[in-house]
C-alpha atoms as a PDB file:
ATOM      1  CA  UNK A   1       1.657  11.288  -8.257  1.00  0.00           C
ATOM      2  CA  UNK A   2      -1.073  12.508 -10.380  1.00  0.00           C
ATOM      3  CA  UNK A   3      -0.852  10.571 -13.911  1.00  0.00           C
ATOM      4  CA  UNK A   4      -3.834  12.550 -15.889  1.00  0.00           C
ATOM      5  CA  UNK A   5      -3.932  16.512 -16.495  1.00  0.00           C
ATOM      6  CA  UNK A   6      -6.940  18.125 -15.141  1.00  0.00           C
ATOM      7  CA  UNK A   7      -7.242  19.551 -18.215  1.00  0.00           C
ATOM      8  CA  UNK A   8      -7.582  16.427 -20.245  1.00  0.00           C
ATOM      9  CA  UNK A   9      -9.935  15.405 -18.078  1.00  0.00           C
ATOM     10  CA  UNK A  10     -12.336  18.059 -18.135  1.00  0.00           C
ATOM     11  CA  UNK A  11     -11.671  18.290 -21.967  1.00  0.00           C
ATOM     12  CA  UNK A  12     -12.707  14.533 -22.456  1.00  0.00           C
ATOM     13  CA  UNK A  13     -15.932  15.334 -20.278  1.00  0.00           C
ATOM     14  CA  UNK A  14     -17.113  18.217 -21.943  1.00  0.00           C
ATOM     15  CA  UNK A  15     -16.736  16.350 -25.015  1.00  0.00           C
ATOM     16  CA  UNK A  16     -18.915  13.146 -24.233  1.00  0.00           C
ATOM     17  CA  UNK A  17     -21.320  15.048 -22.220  1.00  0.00           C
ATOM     18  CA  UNK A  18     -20.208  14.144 -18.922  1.00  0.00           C
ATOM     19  CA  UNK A  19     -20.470  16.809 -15.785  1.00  0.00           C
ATOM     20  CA  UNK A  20     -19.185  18.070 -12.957  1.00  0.00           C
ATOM     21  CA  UNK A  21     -15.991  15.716 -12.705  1.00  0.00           C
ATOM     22  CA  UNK A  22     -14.201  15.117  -9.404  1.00  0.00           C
ATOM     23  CA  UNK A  23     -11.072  13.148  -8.085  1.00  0.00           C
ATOM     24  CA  UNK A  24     -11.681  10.900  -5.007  1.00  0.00           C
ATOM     25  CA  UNK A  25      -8.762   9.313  -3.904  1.00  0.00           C
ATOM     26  CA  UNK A  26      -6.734   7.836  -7.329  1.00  0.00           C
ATOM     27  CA  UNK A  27     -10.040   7.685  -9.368  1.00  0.00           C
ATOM     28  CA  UNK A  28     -11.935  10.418 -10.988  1.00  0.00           C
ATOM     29  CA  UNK A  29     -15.714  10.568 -11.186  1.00  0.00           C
ATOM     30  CA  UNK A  30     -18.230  12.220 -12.865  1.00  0.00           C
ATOM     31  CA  UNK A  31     -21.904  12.617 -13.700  1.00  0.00           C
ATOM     32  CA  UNK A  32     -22.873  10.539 -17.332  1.00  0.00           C
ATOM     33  CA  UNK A  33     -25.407  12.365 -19.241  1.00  0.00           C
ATOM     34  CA  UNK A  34     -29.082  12.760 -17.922  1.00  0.00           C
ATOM     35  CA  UNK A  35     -27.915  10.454 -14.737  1.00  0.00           C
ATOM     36  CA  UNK A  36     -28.497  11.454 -11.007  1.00  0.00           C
ATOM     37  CA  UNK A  37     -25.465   9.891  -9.410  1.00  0.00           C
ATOM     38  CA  UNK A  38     -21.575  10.163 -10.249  1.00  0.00           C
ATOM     39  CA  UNK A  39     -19.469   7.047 -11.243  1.00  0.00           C
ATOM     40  CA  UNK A  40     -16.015   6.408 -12.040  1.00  0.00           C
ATOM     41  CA  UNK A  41     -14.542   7.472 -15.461  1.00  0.00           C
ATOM     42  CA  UNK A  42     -14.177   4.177 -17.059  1.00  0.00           C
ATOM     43  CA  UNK A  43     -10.344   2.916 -16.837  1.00  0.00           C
ATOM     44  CA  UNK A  44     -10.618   2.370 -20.546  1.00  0.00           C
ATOM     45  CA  UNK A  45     -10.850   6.037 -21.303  1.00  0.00           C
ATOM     46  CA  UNK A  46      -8.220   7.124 -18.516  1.00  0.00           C
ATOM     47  CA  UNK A  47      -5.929   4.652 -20.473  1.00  0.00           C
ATOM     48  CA  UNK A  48      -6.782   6.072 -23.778  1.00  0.00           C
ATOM     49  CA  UNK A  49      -6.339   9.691 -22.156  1.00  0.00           C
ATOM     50  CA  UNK A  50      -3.036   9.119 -21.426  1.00  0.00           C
ATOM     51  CA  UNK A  51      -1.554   7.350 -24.528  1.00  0.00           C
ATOM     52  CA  UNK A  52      -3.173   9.980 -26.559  1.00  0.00           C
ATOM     53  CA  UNK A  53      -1.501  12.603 -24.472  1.00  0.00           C
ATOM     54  CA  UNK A  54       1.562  11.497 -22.883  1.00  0.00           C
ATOM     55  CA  UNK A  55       3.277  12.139 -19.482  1.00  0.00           C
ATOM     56  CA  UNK A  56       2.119  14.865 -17.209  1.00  0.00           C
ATOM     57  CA  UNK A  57       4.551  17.503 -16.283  1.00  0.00           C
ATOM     58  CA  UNK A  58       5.274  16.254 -12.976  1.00  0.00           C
ATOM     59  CA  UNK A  59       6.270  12.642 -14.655  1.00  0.00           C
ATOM     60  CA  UNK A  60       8.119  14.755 -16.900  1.00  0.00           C
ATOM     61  CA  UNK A  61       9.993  16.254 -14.046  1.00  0.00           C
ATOM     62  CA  UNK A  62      10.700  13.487 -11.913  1.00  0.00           C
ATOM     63  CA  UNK A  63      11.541  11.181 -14.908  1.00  0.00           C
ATOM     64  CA  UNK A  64      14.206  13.911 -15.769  1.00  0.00           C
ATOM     65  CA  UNK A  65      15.627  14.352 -12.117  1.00  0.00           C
ATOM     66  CA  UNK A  66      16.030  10.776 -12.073  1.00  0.00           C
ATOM     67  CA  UNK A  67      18.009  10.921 -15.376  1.00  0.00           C
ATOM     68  CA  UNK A  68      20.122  13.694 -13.869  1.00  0.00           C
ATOM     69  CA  UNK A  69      20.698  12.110 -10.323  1.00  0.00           C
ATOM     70  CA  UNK A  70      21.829   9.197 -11.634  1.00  0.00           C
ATOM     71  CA  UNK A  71      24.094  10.677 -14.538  1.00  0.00           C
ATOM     72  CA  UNK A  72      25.577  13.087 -10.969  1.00  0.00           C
ATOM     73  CA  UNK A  73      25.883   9.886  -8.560  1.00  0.00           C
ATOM     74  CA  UNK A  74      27.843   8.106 -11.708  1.00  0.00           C
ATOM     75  CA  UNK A  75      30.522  11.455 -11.860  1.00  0.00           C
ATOM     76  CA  UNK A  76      30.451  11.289  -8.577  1.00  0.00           C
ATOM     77  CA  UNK A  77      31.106   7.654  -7.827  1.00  0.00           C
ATOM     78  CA  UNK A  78      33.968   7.700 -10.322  1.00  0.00           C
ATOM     79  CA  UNK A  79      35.565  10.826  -8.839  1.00  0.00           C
ATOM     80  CA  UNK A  80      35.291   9.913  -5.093  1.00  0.00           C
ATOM     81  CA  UNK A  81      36.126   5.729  -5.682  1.00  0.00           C
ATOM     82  CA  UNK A  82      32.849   5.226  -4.217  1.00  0.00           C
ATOM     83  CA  UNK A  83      29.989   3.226  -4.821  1.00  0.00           C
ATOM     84  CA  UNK A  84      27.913   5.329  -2.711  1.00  0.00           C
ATOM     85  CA  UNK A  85      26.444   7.631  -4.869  1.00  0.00           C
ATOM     86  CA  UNK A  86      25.268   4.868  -7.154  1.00  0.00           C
ATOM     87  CA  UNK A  87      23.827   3.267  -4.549  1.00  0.00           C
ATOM     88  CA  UNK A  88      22.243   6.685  -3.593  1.00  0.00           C
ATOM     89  CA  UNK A  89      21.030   7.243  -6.973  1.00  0.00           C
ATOM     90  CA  UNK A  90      19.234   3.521  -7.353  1.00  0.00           C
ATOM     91  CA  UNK A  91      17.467   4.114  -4.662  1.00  0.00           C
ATOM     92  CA  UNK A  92      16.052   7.537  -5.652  1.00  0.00           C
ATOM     93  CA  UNK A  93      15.406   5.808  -8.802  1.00  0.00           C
ATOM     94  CA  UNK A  94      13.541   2.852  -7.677  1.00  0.00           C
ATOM     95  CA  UNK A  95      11.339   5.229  -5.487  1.00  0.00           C
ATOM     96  CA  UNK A  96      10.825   7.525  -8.498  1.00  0.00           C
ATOM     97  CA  UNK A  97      10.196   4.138 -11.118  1.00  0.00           C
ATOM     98  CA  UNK A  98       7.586   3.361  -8.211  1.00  0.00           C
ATOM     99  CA  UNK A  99       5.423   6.584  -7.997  1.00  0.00           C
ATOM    100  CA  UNK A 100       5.594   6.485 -12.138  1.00  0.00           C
ATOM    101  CA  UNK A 101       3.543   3.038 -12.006  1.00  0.00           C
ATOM    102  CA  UNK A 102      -0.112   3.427 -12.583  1.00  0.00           C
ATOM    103  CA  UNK A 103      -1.889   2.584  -9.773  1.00  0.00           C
ATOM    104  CA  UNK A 104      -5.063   1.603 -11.500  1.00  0.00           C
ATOM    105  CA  UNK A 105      -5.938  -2.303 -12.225  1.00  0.00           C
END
Protein backbone atom coordinates (compact mmCIF):
# COMPACT_ATOMS: atom_id res chain seq x y z
CA UNK A 1 0.00 0.00 0.00
CA UNK A 2 1.34 3.29 -0.91
CA UNK A 3 1.36 5.58 2.42
CA UNK A 4 2.59 9.10 0.74
CA UNK A 5 0.68 11.00 -2.23
CA UNK A 6 2.76 11.55 -5.20
CA UNK A 7 1.73 14.78 -5.01
CA UNK A 8 3.10 15.60 -1.62
CA UNK A 9 6.03 14.30 -2.61
CA UNK A 10 6.83 16.18 -5.55
CA UNK A 11 5.38 19.29 -3.70
CA UNK A 12 7.95 18.83 -0.76
CA UNK A 13 10.77 18.48 -3.54
CA UNK A 14 10.09 21.35 -5.49
CA UNK A 15 10.04 23.20 -2.39
CA UNK A 16 13.58 22.29 -0.89
CA UNK A 17 15.14 22.14 -4.21
CA UNK A 18 15.28 18.57 -4.66
CA UNK A 19 14.87 16.89 -8.40
CA UNK A 20 13.73 14.39 -10.33
CA UNK A 21 12.15 12.14 -7.46
CA UNK A 22 11.56 8.42 -7.93
CA UNK A 23 10.07 5.41 -5.90
CA UNK A 24 12.28 2.24 -5.74
CA UNK A 25 10.74 -0.37 -3.98
CA UNK A 26 9.02 1.28 -0.47
CA UNK A 27 11.52 4.25 -0.50
CA UNK A 28 11.53 7.30 -2.59
CA UNK A 29 14.66 8.99 -3.90
CA UNK A 30 15.70 11.96 -5.30
CA UNK A 31 18.50 14.23 -6.47
CA UNK A 32 19.59 17.02 -3.38
CA UNK A 33 20.51 20.25 -4.82
CA UNK A 34 23.74 20.68 -7.01
CA UNK A 35 24.47 16.71 -6.25
CA UNK A 36 25.24 14.08 -9.03
CA UNK A 37 23.70 11.01 -7.49
CA UNK A 38 20.07 10.31 -6.00
CA UNK A 39 19.54 9.29 -2.28
CA UNK A 40 16.72 8.42 -0.22
CA UNK A 41 14.26 11.15 1.04
CA UNK A 42 15.19 11.26 4.60
CA UNK A 43 12.55 9.16 6.81
CA UNK A 44 12.30 12.26 8.92
CA UNK A 45 10.61 14.24 6.22
CA UNK A 46 8.40 11.20 4.91
CA UNK A 47 7.21 11.16 8.62
CA UNK A 48 6.61 14.80 8.75
CA UNK A 49 4.84 14.47 5.18
CA UNK A 50 2.42 12.37 6.42
CA UNK A 51 1.37 13.86 9.83
CA UNK A 52 1.11 17.12 8.11
CA UNK A 53 -1.15 15.57 5.55
CA UNK A 54 -2.94 12.65 6.73
CA UNK A 55 -4.03 9.29 5.18
CA UNK A 56 -3.88 8.71 1.49
CA UNK A 57 -7.03 7.87 -0.27
CA UNK A 58 -6.40 4.33 -0.58
CA UNK A 59 -5.88 4.16 3.49
CA UNK A 60 -8.91 6.09 3.47
CA UNK A 61 -10.66 3.42 1.53
CA UNK A 62 -9.53 0.38 3.00
CA UNK A 63 -9.76 1.84 6.58
CA UNK A 64 -13.51 2.48 5.67
CA UNK A 65 -14.21 -1.05 4.06
CA UNK A 66 -12.85 -2.46 7.09
CA UNK A 67 -15.28 -0.35 9.20
CA UNK A 68 -18.10 -1.51 6.95
CA UNK A 69 -17.14 -5.31 6.75
CA UNK A 70 -16.99 -5.62 10.12
CA UNK A 71 -20.21 -3.50 11.06
CA UNK A 72 -21.91 -6.32 7.91
CA UNK A 73 -20.18 -9.59 9.48
CA UNK A 74 -21.65 -8.25 13.08
CA UNK A 75 -25.56 -8.02 11.34
CA UNK A 76 -24.77 -10.86 9.89
CA UNK A 77 -23.46 -12.99 12.71
CA UNK A 78 -26.43 -11.94 14.82
CA UNK A 79 -28.99 -12.77 12.12
CA UNK A 80 -27.57 -16.19 10.99
CA UNK A 81 -26.43 -17.43 14.96
CA UNK A 82 -23.08 -17.59 13.56
CA UNK A 83 -19.80 -16.64 14.51
CA UNK A 84 -18.60 -16.93 11.09
CA UNK A 85 -18.86 -13.73 9.75
CA UNK A 86 -17.00 -12.26 12.68
CA UNK A 87 -14.48 -14.48 12.26
CA UNK A 88 -14.55 -13.52 8.49
CA UNK A 89 -14.45 -9.97 9.23
CA UNK A 90 -11.22 -10.21 11.83
CA UNK A 91 -9.45 -11.63 9.47
CA UNK A 92 -10.05 -9.07 6.68
CA UNK A 93 -9.31 -6.71 9.36
CA UNK A 94 -6.09 -7.96 10.60
CA UNK A 95 -4.88 -8.18 6.89
CA UNK A 96 -6.13 -4.62 6.27
CA UNK A 97 -4.51 -3.28 10.06
CA UNK A 98 -1.32 -5.02 8.43
CA UNK A 99 -0.95 -3.28 4.97
CA UNK A 100 -1.88 0.18 7.08
CA UNK A 101 1.54 -0.31 9.12
CA UNK A 102 4.37 1.73 7.84
CA UNK A 103 6.86 -0.28 6.59
CA UNK A 104 9.70 2.09 7.14
CA UNK A 105 12.16 1.73 10.36
Amino acid sequence: MNHYCEQWISDWCQENGWTDWFKERSSYWAFPPNAVMPVPIPTKVLRAIKAERGLTTSERLWGLSAMVGTIVAAASGYFLESPMPIVLAFGFCAIVVAHLEDEED
